[in-house]
C-alpha atoms as a PDB file:
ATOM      1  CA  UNK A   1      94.502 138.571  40.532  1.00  0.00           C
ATOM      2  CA  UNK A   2      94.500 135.747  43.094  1.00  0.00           C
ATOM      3  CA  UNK A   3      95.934 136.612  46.624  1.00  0.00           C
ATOM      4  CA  UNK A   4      99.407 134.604  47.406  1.00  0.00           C
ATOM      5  CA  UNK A   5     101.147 133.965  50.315  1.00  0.00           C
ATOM      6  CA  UNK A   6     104.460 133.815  49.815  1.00  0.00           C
ATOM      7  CA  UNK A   7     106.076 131.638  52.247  1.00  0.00           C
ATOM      8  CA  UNK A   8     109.651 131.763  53.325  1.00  0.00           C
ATOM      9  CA  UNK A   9     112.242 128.938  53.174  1.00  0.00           C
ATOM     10  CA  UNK A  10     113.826 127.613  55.828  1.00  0.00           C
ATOM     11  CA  UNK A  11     116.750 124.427  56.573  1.00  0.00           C
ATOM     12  CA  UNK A  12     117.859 123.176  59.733  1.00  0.00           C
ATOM     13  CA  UNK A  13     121.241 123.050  60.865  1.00  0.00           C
ATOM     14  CA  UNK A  14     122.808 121.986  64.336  1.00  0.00           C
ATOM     15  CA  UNK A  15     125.942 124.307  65.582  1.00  0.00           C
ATOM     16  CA  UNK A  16     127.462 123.457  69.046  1.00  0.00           C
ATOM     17  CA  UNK A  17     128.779 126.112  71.150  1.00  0.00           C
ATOM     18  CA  UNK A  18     129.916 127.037  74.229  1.00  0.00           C
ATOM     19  CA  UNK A  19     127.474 126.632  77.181  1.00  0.00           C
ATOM     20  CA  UNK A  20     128.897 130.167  78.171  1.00  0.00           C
ATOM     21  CA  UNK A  21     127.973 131.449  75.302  1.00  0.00           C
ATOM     22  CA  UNK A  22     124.511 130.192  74.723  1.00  0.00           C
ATOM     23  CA  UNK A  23     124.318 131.237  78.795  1.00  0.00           C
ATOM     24  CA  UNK A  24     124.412 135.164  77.426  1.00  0.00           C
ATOM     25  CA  UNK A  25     122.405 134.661  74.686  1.00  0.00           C
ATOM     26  CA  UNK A  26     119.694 133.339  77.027  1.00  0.00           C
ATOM     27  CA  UNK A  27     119.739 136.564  79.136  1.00  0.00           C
ATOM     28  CA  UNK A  28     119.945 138.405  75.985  1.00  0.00           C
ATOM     29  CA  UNK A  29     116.541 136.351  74.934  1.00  0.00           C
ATOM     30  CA  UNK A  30     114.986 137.113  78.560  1.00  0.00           C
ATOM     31  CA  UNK A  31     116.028 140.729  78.509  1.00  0.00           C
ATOM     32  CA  UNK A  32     114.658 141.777  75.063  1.00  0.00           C
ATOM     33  CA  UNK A  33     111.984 139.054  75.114  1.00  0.00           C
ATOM     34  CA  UNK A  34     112.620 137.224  71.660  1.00  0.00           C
ATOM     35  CA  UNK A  35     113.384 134.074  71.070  1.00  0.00           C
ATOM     36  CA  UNK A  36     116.945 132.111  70.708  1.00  0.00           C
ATOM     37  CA  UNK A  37     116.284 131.214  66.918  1.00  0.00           C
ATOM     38  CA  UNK A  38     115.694 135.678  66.329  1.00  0.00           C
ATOM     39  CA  UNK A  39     118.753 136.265  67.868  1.00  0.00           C
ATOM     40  CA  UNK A  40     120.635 133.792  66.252  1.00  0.00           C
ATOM     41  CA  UNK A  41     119.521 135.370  63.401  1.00  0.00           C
ATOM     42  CA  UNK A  42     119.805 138.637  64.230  1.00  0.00           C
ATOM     43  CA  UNK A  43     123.975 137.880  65.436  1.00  0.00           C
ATOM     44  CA  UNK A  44     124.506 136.497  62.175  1.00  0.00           C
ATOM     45  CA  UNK A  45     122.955 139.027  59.346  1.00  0.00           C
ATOM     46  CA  UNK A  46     124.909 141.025  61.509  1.00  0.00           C
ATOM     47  CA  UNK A  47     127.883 139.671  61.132  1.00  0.00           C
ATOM     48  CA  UNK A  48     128.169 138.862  58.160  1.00  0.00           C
ATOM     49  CA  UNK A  49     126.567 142.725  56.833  1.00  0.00           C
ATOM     50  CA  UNK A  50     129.636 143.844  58.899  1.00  0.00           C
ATOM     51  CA  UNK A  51     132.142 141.478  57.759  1.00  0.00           C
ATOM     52  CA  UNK A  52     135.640 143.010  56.695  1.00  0.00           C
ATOM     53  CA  UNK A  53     136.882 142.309  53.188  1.00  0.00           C
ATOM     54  CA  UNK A  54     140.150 140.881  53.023  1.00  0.00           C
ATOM     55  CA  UNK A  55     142.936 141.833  50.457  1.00  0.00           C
END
């Protein structure tokens, strides 16, 4: 058995947003040391994990 790597796929996107908003998320990034792109991520498999079903 050969070893693999599996490698993850990524695409790009471009969002604007608020400058106050992307303000807190650079303390956020300071404060826990990570970068912008892991919290992005982070903020959004959260939100969406937590995301109420509608009727």
């Amino acid at each position: 058995m050969a070893f693999k790597i599996d490698k993850a796929e990524f695409v790009n996107r471009t969002f604007r947003m608020p400058k106050k908003l992307v303000d807190m998320m650079e303390y956020v990034c300071n404060q826990k040391n990570i970068s912008m792109n892991k919290l992005v991520l982070l903020c959004i498999e959260y939100a969406l994990n937590d995301l109420e079903e509608e009727d």
